[in-house]
Protein backbone atom coordinates (compact mmCIF):
# COMPACT_ATOMS: atom_id res chain seq x y z
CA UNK A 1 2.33 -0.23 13.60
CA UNK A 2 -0.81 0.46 15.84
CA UNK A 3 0.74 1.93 19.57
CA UNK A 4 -0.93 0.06 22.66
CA UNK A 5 -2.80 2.44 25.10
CA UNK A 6 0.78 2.61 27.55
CA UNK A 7 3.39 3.28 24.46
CA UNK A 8 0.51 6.14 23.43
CA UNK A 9 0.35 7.47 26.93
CA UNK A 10 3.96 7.38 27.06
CA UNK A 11 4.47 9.42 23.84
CA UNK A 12 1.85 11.94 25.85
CA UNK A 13 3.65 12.48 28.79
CA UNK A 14 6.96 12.71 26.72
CA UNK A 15 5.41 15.48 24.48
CA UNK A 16 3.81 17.04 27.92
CA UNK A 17 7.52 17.27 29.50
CA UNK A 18 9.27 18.60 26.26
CA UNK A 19 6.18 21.41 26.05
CA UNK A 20 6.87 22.83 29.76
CA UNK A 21 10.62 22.30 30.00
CA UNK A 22 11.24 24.48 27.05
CA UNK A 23 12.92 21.77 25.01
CA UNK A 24 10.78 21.82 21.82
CA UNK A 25 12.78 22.15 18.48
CA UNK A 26 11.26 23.83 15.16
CA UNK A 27 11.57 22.32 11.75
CA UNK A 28 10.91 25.43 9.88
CA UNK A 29 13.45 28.29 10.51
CA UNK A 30 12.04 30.90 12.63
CA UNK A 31 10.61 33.73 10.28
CA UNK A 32 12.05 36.24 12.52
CA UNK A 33 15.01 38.53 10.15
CA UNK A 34 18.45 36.89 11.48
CA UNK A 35 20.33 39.03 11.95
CA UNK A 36 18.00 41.52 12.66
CA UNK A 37 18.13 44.50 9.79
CA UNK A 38 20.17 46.97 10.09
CA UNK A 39 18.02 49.50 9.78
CA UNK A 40 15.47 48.25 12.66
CA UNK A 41 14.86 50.76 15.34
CA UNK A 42 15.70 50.00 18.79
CA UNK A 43 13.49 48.81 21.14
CA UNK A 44 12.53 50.99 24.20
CA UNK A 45 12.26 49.30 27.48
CA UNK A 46 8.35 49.88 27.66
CA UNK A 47 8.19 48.42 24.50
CA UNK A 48 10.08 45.54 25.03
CA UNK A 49 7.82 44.89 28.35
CA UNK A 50 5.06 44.44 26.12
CA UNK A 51 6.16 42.81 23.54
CA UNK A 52 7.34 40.25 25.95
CA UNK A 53 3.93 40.35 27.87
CA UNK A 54 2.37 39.65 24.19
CA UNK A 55 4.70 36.94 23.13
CA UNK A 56 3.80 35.52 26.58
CA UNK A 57 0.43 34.90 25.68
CA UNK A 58 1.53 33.69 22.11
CA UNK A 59 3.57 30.86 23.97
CA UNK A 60 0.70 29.95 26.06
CA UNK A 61 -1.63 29.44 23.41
CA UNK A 62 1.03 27.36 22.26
CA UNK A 63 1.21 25.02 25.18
CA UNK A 64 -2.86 24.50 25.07
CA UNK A 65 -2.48 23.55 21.34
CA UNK A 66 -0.22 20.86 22.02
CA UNK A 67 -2.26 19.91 24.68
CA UNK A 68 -5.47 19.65 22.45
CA UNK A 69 -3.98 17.82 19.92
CA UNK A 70 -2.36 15.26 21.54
CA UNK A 71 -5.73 14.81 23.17
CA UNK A 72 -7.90 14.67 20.36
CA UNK A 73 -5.96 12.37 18.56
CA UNK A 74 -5.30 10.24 21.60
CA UNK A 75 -9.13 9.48 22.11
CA UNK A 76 -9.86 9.10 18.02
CA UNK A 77 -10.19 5.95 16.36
CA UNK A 78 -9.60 7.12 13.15
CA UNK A 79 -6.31 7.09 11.62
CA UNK A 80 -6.73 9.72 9.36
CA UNK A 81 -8.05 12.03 11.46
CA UNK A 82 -4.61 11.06 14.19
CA UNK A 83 -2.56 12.32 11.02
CA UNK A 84 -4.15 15.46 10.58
CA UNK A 85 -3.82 16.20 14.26
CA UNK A 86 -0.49 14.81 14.41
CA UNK A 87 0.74 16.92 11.50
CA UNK A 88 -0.85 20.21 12.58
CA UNK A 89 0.87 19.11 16.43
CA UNK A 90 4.17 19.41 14.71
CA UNK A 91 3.46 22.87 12.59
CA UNK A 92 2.40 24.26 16.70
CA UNK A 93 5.78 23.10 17.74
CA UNK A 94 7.46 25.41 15.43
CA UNK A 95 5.19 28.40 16.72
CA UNK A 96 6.27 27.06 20.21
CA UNK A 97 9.84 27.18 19.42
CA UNK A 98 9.47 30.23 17.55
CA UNK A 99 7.74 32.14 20.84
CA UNK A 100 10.30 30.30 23.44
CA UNK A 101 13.23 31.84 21.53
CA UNK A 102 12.00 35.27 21.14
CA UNK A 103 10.76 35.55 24.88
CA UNK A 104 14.62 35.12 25.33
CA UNK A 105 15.86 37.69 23.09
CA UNK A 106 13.31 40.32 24.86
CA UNK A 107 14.31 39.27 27.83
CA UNK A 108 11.09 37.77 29.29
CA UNK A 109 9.72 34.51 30.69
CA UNK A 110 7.09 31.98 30.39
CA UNK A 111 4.15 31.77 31.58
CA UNK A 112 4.29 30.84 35.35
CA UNK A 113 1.11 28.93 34.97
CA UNK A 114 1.81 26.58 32.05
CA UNK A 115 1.36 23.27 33.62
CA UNK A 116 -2.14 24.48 34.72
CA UNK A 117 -2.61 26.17 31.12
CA UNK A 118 -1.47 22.43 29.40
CA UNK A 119 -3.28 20.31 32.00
CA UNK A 120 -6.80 22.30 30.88
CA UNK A 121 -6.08 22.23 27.24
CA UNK A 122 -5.84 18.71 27.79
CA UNK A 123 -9.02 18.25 29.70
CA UNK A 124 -11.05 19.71 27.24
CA UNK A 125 -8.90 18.22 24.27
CA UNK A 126 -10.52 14.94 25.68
CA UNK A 127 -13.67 16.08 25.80
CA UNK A 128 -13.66 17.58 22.33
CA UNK A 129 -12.71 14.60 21.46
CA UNK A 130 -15.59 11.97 23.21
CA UNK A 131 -17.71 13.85 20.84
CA UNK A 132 -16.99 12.39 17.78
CA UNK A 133 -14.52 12.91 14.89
CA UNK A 134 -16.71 15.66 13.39
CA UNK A 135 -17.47 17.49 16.46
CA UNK A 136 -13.69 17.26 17.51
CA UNK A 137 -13.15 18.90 14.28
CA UNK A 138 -15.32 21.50 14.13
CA UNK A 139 -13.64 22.39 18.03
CA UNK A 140 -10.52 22.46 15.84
CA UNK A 141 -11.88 25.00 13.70
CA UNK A 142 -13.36 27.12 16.14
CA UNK A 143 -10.19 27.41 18.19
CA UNK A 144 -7.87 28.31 15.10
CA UNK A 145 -10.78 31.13 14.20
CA UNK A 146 -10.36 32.39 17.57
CA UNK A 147 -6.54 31.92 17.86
CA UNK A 148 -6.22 33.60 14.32
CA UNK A 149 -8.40 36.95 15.18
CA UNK A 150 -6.33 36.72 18.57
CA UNK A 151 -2.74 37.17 16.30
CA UNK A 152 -4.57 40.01 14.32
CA UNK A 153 -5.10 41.98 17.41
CA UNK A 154 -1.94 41.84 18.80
CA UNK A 155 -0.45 42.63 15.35
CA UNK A 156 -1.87 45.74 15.84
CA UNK A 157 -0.34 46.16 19.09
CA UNK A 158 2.94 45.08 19.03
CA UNK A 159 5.50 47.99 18.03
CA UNK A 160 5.94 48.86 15.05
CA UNK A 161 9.89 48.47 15.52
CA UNK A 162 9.83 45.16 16.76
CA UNK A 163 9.74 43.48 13.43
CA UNK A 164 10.88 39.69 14.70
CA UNK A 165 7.81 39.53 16.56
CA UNK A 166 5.61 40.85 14.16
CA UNK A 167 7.17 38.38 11.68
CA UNK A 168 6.25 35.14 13.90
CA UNK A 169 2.81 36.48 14.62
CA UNK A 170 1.85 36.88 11.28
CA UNK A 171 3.01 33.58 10.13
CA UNK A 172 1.52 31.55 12.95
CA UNK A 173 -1.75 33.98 12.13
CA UNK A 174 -1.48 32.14 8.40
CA UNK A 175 -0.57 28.42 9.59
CA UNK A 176 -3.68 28.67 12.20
CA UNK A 177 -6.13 29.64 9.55
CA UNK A 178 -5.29 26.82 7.09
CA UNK A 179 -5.42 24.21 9.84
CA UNK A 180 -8.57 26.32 10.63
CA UNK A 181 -9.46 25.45 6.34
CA UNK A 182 -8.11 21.63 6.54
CA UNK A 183 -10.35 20.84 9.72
CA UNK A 184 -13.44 22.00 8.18
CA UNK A 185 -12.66 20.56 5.00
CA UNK A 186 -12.26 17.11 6.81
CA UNK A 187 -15.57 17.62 7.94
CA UNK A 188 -15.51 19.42 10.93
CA UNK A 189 -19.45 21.02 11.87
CA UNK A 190 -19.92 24.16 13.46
CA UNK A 191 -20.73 24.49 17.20
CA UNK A 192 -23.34 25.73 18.81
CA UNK A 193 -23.47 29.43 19.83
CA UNK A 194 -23.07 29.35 23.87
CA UNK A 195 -20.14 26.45 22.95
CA UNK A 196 -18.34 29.22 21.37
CA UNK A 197 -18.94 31.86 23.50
CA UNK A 198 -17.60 29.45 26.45
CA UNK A 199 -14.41 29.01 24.11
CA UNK A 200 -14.04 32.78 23.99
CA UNK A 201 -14.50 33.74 27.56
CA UNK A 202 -12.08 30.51 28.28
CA UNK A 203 -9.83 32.60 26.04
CA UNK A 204 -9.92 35.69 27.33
CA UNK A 205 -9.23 34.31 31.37
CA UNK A 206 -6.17 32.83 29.70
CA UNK A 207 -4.59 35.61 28.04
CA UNK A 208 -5.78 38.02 30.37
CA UNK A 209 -3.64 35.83 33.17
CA UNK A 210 -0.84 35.19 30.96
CA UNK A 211 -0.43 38.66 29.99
CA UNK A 212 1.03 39.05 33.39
CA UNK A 213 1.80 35.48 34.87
């Protein structure tokens, strides 16, 4: 049964409140070892700082992908193309779940800004979205390249010891690049040079901020 515009923007604002209050709940198990292995070194309190400060950023990117989705799929009127966002909007919940629950176990906290960071995401989500199916998917693709690269980099910087986060990077790293795959394979067209390089610097404000805040 087709939603009317209020029921849809009610199902927004619900998934808007359960991103930023911390209340989102994974279907996949978390592919962090639990317990953790016996034989896993301690973390020292430097390294815990940054693997917090890392995971941090992980959780933000997080936010902004629920955002996007639920924006891009608000403003399509295709109903295959809602499905594909809808299902790759629950796969980012685990990854949100997944990065809530270990900022706990290191100790750390959200992002301070993640209201701002969601409210953004969803701006642009819309945007992305006015442009047409193909266009919207080829943002799609663009962002899980980016976010993808992103979780490569800091697998090379989290410790070496702190194998639970190094375990949810590297499988959000491998869910991003097949929505990445399924996008483009749905037809998604590639964007124009200073489009990406707007979505990178974009990028790099955020995590730069988030790193900290």
């Amino acid at each position: 049964m087709e939603l009317s515009l209020v029921d849809r923007w009610i199902c927004g604002a619900e998934v808007a409140l359960r991103t930023l209050s911390g209340g989102s709940r994974a279907e996949r198990a978390t592919p962090a070892p639990h317990p953790p292995t016996a034989d896993a070194p301690a973390l020292t309190a430097g390294e815990k700082r940054l693997s917090g400060a890392l995971m941090r950023v992980n959780h933000v990117g997080e936010v902004c992908a629920q955002a996007l989705y639920q924006a891009q799929g608000a403003v399509s009127g295709n109903a295959e193309l809602k499905a594909q966002m809808a299902r790759a909007a629950r796969e980012e919940v685990d990854h949100l779940a997944w990065t809530e629950q270990r900022l706990a176990e290191l100790g750390a906290r959200p992002s301070l800004l993640n209201p701002l960071w969601y409210g953004g995401a969803f701006v642009i989500g819309l945007a992305a979205g006015r442009l047409g199916d193909r266009a919207s998917l080829g943002f799609v693709v663009e962002t899980e390249r980016q976010v993808e690269h992103h979780l490569e980099s800091h697998l090379e910087r989290l410790p070496a010891g702190d194998l639970a986060s190094r375990a949810i990077v590297d499988q959000m790293r491998i869910d991003e690049a097949q929505h990445a795959a399924a996008a483009q394979l749905a037809g998604g067209v590639g964007l124009p040079a200073p489009v990406r390089g707007a979505m990178r610097l974009a990028a790099k404000v955020m995590t730069g901020t988030a790193h900290y805040l």
